[in-house]
Protein backbone atom coordinates (compact mmCIF):
# COMPACT_ATOMS: atom_id res chain seq x y z
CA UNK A 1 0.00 0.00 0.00
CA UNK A 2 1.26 2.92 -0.67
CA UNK A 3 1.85 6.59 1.30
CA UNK A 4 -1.55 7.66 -1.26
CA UNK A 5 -3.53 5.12 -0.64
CA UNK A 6 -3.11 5.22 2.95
CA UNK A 7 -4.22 9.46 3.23
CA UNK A 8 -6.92 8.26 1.25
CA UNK A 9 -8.26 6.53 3.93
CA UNK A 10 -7.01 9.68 6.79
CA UNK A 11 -8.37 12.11 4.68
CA UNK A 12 -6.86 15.50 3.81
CA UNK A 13 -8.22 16.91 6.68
CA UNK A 14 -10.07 15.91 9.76
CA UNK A 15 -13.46 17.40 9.48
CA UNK A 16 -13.90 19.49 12.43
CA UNK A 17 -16.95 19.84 14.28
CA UNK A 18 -18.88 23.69 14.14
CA UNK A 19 -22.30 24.70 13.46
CA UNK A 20 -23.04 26.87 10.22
CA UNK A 21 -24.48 30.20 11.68
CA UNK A 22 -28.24 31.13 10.21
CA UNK A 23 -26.19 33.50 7.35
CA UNK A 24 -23.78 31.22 6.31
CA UNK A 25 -26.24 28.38 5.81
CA UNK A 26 -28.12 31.43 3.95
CA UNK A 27 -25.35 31.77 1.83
CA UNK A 28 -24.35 27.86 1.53
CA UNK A 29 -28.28 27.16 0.52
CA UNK A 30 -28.15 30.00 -1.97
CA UNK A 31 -24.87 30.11 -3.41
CA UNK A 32 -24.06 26.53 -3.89
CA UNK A 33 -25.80 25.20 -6.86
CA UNK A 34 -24.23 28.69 -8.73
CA UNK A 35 -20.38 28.57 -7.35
CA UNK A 36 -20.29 24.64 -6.09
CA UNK A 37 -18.71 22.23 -7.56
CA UNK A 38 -19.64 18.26 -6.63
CA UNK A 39 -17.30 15.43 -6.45
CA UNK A 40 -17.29 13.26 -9.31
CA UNK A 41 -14.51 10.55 -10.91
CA UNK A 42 -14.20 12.94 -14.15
CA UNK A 43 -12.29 15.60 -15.20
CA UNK A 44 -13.20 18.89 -14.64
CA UNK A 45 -13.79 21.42 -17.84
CA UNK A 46 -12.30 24.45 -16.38
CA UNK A 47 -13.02 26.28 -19.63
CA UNK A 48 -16.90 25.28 -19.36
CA UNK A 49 -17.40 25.89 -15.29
CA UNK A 50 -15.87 29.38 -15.58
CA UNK A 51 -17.36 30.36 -18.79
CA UNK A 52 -13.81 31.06 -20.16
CA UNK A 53 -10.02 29.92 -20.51
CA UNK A 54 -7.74 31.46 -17.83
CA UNK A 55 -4.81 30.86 -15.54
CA UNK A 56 -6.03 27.89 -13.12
CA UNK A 57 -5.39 28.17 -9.30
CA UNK A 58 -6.09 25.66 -6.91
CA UNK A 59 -6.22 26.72 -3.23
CA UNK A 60 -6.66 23.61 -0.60
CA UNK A 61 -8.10 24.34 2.80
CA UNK A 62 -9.46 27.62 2.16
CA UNK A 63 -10.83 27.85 6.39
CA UNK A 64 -13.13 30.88 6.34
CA UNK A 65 -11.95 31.70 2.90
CA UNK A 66 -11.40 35.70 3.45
CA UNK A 67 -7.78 35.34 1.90
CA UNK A 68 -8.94 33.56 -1.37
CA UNK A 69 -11.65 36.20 -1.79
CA UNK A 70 -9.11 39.05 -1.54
CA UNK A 71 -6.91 36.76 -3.80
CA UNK A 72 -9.43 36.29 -6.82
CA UNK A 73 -10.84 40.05 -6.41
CA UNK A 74 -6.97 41.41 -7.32
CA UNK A 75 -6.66 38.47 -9.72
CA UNK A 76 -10.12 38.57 -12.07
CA UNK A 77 -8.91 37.07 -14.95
CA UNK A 78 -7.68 33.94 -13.25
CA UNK A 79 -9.65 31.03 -12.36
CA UNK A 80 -9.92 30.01 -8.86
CA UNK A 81 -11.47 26.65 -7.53
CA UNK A 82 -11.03 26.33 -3.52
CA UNK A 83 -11.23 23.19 -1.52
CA UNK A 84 -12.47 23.02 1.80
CA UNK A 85 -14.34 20.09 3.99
CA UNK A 86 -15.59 22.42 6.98
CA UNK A 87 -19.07 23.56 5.79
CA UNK A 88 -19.34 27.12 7.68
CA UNK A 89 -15.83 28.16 5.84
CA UNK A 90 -17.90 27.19 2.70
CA UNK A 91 -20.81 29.04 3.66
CA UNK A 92 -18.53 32.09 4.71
CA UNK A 93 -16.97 32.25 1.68
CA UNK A 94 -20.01 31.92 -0.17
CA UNK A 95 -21.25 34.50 1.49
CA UNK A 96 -18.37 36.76 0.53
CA UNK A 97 -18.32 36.02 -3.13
CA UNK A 98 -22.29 36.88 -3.15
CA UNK A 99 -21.40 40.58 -1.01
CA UNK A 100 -18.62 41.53 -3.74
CA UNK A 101 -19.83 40.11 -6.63
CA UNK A 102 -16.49 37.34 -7.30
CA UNK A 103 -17.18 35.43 -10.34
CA UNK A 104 -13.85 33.92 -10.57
CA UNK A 105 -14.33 31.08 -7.82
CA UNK A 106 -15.80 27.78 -7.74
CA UNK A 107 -16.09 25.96 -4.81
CA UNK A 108 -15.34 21.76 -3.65
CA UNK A 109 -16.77 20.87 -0.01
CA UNK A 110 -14.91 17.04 -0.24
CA UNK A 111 -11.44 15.99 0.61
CA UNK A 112 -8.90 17.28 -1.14
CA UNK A 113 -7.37 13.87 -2.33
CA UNK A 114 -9.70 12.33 -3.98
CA UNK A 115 -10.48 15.63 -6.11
CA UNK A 116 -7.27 15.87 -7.21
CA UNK A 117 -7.40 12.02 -8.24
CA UNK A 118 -10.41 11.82 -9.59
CA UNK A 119 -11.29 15.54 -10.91
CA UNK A 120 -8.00 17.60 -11.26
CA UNK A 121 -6.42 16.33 -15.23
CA UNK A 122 -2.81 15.80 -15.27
CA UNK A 123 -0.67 18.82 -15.80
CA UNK A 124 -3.67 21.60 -15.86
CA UNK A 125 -2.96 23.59 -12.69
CA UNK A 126 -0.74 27.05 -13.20
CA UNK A 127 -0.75 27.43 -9.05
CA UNK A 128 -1.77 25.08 -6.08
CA UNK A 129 -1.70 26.91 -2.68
CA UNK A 130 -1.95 25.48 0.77
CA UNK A 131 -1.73 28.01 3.42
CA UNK A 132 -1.40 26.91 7.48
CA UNK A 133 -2.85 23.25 7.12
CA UNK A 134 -3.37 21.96 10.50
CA UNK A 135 0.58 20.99 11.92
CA UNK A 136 -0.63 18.23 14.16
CA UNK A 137 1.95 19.75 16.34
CA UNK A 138 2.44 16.72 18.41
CA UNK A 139 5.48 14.28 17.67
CA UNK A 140 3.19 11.22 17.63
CA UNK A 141 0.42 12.98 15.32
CA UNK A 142 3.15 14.26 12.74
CA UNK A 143 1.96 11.39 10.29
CA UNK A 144 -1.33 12.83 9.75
CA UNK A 145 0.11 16.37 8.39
CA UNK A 146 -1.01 16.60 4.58
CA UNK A 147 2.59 17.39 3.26
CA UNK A 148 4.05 14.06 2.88
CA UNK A 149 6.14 12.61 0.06
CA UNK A 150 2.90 10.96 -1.72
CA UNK A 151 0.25 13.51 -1.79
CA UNK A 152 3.33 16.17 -3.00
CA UNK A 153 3.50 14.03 -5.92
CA UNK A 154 0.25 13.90 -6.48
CA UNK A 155 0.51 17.89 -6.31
CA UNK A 156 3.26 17.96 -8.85
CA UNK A 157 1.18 15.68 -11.06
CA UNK A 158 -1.55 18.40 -11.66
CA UNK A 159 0.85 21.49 -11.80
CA UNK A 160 1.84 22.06 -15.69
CA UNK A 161 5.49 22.64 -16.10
CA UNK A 162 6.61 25.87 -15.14
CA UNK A 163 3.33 25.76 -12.31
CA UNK A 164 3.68 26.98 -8.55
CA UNK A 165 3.67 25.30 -5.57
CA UNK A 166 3.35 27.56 -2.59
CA UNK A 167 2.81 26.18 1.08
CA UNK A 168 2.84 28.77 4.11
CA UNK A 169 2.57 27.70 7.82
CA UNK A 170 3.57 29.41 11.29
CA UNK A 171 5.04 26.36 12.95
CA UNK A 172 8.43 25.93 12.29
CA UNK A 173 9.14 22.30 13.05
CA UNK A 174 6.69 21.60 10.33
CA UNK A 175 8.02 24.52 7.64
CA UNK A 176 11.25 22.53 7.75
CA UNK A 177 9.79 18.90 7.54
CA UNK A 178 7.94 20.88 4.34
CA UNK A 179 11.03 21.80 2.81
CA UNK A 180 12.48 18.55 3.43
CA UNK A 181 9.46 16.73 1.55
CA UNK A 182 9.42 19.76 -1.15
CA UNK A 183 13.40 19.59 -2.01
CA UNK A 184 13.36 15.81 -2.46
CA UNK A 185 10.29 15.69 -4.46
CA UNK A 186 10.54 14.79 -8.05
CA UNK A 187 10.10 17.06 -10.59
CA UNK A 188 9.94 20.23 -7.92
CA UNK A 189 12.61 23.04 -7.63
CA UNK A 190 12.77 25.60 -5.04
CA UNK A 191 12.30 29.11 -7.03
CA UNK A 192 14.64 30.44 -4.72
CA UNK A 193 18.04 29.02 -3.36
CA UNK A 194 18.46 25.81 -1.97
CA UNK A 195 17.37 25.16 1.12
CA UNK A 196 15.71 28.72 1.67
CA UNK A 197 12.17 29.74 2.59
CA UNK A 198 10.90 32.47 0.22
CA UNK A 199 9.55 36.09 1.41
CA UNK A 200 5.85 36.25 1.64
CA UNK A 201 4.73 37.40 -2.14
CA UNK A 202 2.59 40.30 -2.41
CA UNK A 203 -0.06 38.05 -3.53
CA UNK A 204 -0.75 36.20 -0.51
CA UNK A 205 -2.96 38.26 1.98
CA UNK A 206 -2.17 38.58 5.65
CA UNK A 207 -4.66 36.66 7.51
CA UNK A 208 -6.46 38.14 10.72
CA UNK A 209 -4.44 35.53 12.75
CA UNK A 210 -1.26 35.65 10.84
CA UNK A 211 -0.97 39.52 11.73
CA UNK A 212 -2.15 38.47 15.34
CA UNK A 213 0.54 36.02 15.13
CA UNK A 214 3.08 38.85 13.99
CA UNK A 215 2.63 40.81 17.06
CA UNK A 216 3.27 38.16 19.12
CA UNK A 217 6.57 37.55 17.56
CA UNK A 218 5.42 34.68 16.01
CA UNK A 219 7.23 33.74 12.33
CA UNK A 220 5.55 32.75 9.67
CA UNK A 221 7.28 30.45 6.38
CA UNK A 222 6.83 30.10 2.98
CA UNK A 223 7.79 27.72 0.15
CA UNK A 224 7.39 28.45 -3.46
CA UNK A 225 8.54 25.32 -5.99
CA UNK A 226 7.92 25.53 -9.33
CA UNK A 227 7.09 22.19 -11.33
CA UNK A 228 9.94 21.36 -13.55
């Protein structure tokens, strides 16, 4: 069996418990059957969903979605599709793309894996983000952290050549088991030097927490790889 198969069974993400609050199950109720997107073992037609061609970026664990939003509002003439299993970050963001009119997002509420295996073609992706996935902090829970050697190739599978890669997270013991995982990944170079974490791009917002975490001294890391 291998690394895949056995996150299959994990799961991206452990679905967390949380009630949807009366807007956000507003906003699910109404904005899903125009910006949702359902699991299926297909490929998805970017072109069709969106309407139009575009540059394609993937962005998996959205949480509350307020950075993607701000992302695809400075970005509208790329394509966004987020991925994200906790239904009241759906609904939020849903919510947000009705407020300010966003018409460049589509939205998954499944695990990531088994979109990317069964929806996500080969070698269509210009840009997969993952921003602060959950670091399972403790030593004996490490295995369940998403970046692991299988599911990064499955990541570099997706990206065309030339595509981004960009991870961020705020604990350190896991930005260096990233780079690790990143630098002896096939087919994955770091854009910068070996071995170095890249400076926060302009593109990727600063989060309510990540400025919290600022002020408390907190650091924050990012890796950007492009796909060979």
């Amino acid at each position: 069996m291998t690394d895949l198969d056995k996150r299959q069974r994990i799961r991206s993400y452990v679905l967390r418990t949380g009630r949807m609050t009366p807007g956000q199950r507003r906003a699910y109720d109404e904005g899903w059957q125009r910006w949702g997107l359902e699991h299926a073992c297909e490929a998805l037609p970017f072109d069709t969903v969106f309407g139009r061609p575009g540059p394609r970026i993937l962005e998996i664990g959205f949480g509350m979605g307020q950075s993607l939003a701000e992302m695809a509002r400075a970005n509208p003439d790329a394509n966004f599709i987020g991925i994200e299993v906790h239904r009241p970050g759906v609904g939020r963001l849903l919510h947000s793309i009705a407020e300010h009119d966003i018409r460049n997002i589509r939205v998954y509420c499944h695990d990531a894996v088994e979109i990317l295996r069964d929806c996500i073609p080969d070698a269509s992706l210009d840009t997969v983000q993952i921003f602060f996935p959950d670091p399972w902090h403790k030593k004996r829970h490490n295995k369940r952290r998403l970046i692991q050697p299988g599911f990064v190739a499955l990541l570099a599978s997706k990206l065309k050549p030339g595509g981004t890669l960009h991870l961020a997270t705020d604990w350190e013991d896991y930005a260096h088991q990233m780079m690790v995982v990143l630098s002896a990944a096939e087919k994955l170079s770091n854009t910068g030097s070996e071995g170095e974490f890249a400076e926060r791009p302009e593109y990727r917002p600063l989060t309510k927490f990540e400025l919290r975490g600022e002020r408390l001294g907190h650091g924050v890391w990012d890796l950007i790889f492009s796909r060979d």
